[in-house]
N, C-alpha and C. Protein backbone atom coordinates (compact mmCIF):
# COMPACT_ATOMS: atom_id res chain seq x y z
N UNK A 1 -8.27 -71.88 -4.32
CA UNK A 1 -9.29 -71.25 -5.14
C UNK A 1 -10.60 -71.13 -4.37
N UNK A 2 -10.89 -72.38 -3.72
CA UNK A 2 -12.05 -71.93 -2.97
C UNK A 2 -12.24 -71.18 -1.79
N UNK A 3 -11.01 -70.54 -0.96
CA UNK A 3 -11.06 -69.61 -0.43
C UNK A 3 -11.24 -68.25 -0.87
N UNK A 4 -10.71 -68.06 -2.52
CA UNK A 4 -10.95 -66.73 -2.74
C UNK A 4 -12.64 -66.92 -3.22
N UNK A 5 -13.43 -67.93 -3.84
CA UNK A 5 -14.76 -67.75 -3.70
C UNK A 5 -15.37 -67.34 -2.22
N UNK A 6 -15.13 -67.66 -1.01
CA UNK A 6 -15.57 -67.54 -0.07
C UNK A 6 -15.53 -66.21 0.20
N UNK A 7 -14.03 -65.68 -0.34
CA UNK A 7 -14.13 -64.26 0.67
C UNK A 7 -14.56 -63.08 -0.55
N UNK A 8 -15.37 -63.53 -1.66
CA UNK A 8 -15.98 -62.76 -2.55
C UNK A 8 -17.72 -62.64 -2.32
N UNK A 9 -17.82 -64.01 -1.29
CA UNK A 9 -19.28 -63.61 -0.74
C UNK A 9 -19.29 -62.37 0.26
N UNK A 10 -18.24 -61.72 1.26
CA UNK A 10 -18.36 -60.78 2.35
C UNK A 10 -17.59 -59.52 1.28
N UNK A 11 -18.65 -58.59 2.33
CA UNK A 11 -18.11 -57.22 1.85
C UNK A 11 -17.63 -56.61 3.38
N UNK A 12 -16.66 -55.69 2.61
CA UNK A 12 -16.06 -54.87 4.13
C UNK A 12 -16.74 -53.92 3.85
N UNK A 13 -17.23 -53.74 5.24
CA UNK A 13 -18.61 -52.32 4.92
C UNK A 13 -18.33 -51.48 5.86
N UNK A 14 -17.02 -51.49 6.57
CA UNK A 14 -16.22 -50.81 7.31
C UNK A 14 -14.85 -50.68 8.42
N UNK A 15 -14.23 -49.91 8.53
CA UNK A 15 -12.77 -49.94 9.28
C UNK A 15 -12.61 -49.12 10.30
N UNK A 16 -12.39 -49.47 11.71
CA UNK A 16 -11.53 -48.58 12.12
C UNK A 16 -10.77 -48.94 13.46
N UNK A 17 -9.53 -48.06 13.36
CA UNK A 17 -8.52 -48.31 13.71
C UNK A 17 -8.30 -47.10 15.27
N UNK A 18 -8.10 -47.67 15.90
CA UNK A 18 -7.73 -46.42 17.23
C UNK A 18 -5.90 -46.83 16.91
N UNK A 19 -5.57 -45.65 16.67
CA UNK A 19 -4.09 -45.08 16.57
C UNK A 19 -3.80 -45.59 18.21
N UNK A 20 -3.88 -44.40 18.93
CA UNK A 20 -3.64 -44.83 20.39
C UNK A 20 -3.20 -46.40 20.58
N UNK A 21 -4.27 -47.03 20.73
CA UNK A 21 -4.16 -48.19 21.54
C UNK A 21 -4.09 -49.31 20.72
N UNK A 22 -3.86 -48.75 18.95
CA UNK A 22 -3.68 -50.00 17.91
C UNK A 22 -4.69 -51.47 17.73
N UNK A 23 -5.96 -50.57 18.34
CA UNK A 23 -7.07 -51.40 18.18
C UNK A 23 -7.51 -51.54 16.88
N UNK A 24 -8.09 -52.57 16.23
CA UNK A 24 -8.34 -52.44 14.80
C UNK A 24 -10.00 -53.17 14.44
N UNK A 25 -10.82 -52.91 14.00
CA UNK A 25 -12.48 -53.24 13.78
C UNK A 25 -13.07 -53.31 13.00
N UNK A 26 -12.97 -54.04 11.98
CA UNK A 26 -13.68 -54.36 10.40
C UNK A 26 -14.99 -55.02 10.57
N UNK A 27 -15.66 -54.69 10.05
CA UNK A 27 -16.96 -54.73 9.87
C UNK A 27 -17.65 -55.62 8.79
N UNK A 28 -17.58 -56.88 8.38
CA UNK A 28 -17.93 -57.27 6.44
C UNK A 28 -19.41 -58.05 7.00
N UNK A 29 -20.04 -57.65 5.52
CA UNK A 29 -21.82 -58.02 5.59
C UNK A 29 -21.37 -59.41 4.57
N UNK A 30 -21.71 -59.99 4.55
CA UNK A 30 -22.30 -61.69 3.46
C UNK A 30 -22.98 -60.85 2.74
N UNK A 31 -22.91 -61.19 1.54
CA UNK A 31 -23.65 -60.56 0.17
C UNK A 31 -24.86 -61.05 0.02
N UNK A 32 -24.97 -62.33 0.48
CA UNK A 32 -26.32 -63.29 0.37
C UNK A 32 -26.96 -63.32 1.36
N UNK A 33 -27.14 -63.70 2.19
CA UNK A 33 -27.95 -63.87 3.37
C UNK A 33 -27.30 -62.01 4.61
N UNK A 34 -27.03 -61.60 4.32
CA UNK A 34 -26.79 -60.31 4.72
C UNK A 34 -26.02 -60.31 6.43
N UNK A 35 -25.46 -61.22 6.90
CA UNK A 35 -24.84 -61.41 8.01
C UNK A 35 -24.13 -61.07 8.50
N UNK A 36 -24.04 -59.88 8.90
CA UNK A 36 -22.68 -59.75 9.81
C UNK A 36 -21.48 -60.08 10.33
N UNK A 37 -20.74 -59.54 10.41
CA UNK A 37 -19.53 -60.24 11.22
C UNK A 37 -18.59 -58.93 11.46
N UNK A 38 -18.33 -58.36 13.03
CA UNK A 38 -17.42 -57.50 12.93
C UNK A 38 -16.27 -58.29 13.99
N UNK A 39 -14.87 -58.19 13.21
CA UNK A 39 -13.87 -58.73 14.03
C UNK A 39 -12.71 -57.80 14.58
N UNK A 40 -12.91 -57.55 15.80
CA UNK A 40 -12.23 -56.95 16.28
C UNK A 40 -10.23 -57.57 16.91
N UNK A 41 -9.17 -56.71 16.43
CA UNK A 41 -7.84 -57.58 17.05
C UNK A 41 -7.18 -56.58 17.11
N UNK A 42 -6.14 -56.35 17.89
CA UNK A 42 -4.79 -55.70 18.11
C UNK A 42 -3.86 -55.85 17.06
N UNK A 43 -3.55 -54.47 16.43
CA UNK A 43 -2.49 -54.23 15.87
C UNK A 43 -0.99 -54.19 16.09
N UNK A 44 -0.02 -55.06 15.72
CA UNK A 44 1.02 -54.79 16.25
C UNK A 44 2.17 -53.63 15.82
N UNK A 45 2.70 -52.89 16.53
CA UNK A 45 3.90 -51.63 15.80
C UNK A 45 4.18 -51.87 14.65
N UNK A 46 4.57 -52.87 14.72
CA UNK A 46 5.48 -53.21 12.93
C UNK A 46 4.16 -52.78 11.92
N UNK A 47 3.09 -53.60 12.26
CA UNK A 47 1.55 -53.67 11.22
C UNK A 47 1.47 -52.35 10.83
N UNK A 48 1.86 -51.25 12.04
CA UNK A 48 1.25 -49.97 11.99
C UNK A 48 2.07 -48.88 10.90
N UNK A 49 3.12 -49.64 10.52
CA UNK A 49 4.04 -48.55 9.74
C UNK A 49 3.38 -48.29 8.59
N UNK A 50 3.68 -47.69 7.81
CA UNK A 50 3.11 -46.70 6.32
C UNK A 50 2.48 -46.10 6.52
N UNK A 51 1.88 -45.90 4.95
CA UNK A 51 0.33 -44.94 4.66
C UNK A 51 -0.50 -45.36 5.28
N UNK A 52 -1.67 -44.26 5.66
CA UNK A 52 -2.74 -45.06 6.02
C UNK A 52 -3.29 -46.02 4.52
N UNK A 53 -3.39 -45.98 3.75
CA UNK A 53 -3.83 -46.41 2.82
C UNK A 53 -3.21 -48.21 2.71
N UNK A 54 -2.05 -48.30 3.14
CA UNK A 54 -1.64 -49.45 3.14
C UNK A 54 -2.02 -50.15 4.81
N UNK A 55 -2.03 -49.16 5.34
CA UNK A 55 -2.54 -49.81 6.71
C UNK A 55 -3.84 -50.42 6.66
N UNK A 56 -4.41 -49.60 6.06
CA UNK A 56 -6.20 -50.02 5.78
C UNK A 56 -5.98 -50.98 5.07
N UNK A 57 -5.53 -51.14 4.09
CA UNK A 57 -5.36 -52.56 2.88
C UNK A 57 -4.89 -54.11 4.43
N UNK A 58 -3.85 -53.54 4.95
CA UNK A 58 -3.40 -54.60 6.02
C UNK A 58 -4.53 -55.31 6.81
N UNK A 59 -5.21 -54.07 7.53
CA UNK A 59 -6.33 -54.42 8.68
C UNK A 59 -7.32 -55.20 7.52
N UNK A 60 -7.54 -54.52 6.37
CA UNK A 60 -8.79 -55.41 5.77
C UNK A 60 -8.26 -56.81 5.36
N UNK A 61 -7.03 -57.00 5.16
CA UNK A 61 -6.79 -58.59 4.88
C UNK A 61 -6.73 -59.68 6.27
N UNK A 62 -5.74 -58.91 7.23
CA UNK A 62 -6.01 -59.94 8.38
C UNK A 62 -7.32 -60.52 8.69
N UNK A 63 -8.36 -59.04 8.71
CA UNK A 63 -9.94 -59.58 8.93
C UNK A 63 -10.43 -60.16 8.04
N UNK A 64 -10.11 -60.71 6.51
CA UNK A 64 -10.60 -61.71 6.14
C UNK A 64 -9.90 -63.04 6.17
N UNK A 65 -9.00 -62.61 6.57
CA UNK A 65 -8.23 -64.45 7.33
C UNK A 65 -8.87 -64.93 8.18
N UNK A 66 -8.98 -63.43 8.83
CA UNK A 66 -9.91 -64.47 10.09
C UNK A 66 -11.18 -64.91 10.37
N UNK A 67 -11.94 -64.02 9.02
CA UNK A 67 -13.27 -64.71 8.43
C UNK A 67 -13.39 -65.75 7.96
N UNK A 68 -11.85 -66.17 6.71
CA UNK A 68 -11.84 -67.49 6.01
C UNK A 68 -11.93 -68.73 7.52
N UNK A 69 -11.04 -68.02 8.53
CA UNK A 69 -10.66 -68.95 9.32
C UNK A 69 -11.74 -69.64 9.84
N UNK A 70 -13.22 -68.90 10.33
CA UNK A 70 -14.10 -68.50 11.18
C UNK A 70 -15.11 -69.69 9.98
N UNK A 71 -15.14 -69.17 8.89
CA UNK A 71 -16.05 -69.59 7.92
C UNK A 71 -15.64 -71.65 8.10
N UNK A 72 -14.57 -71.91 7.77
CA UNK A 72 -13.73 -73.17 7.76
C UNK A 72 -14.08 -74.08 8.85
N UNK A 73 -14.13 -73.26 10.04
CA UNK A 73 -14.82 -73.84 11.04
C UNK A 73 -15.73 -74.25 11.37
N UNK A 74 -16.50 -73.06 10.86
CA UNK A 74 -18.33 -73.38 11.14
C UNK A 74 -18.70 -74.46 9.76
N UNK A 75 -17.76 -74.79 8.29
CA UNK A 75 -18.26 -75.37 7.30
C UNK A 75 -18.73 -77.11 7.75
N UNK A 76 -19.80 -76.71 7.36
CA UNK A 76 -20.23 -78.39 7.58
C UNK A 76 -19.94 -79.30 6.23
């Protein structure tokens, strides 16, 4: 439960994906203190199948794993 509070403080305030080279770049601001964080990772073939619409849903969840992950770390 307290991970989904955490990832209700960041907003994704943007996506994008290079087809080509299956690069992927989400962008989420902190709602409160307005902070940045863009995390950039490689997409793998399999990730890349469907709609874009489900692809985008994909890339935006990995990048908040790896915000929860990021956040967990830095929590004092």
């Amino acid at each position: 439960m307290e991970n989904m509070v955490r990832l209700e403080l960041w907003q994704i305030d943007g996506v994008t994906i290079d087809l080509e080279d299956r690069d992927a770049k989400v962008r989420a601001v902190h709602r409160i203190d307005g902070t940045e964080i863009i995390v950039s990772f490689r997409v793998t073939e399999k990730q890349m199948k469907g709609s874009p619409a489900s692809l985008r849903q994909r890339i935006e969840l990995l990048a908040a794993d790896r915000i929860l992950s990021l956040a967990s770390f830095l929590d004092v």
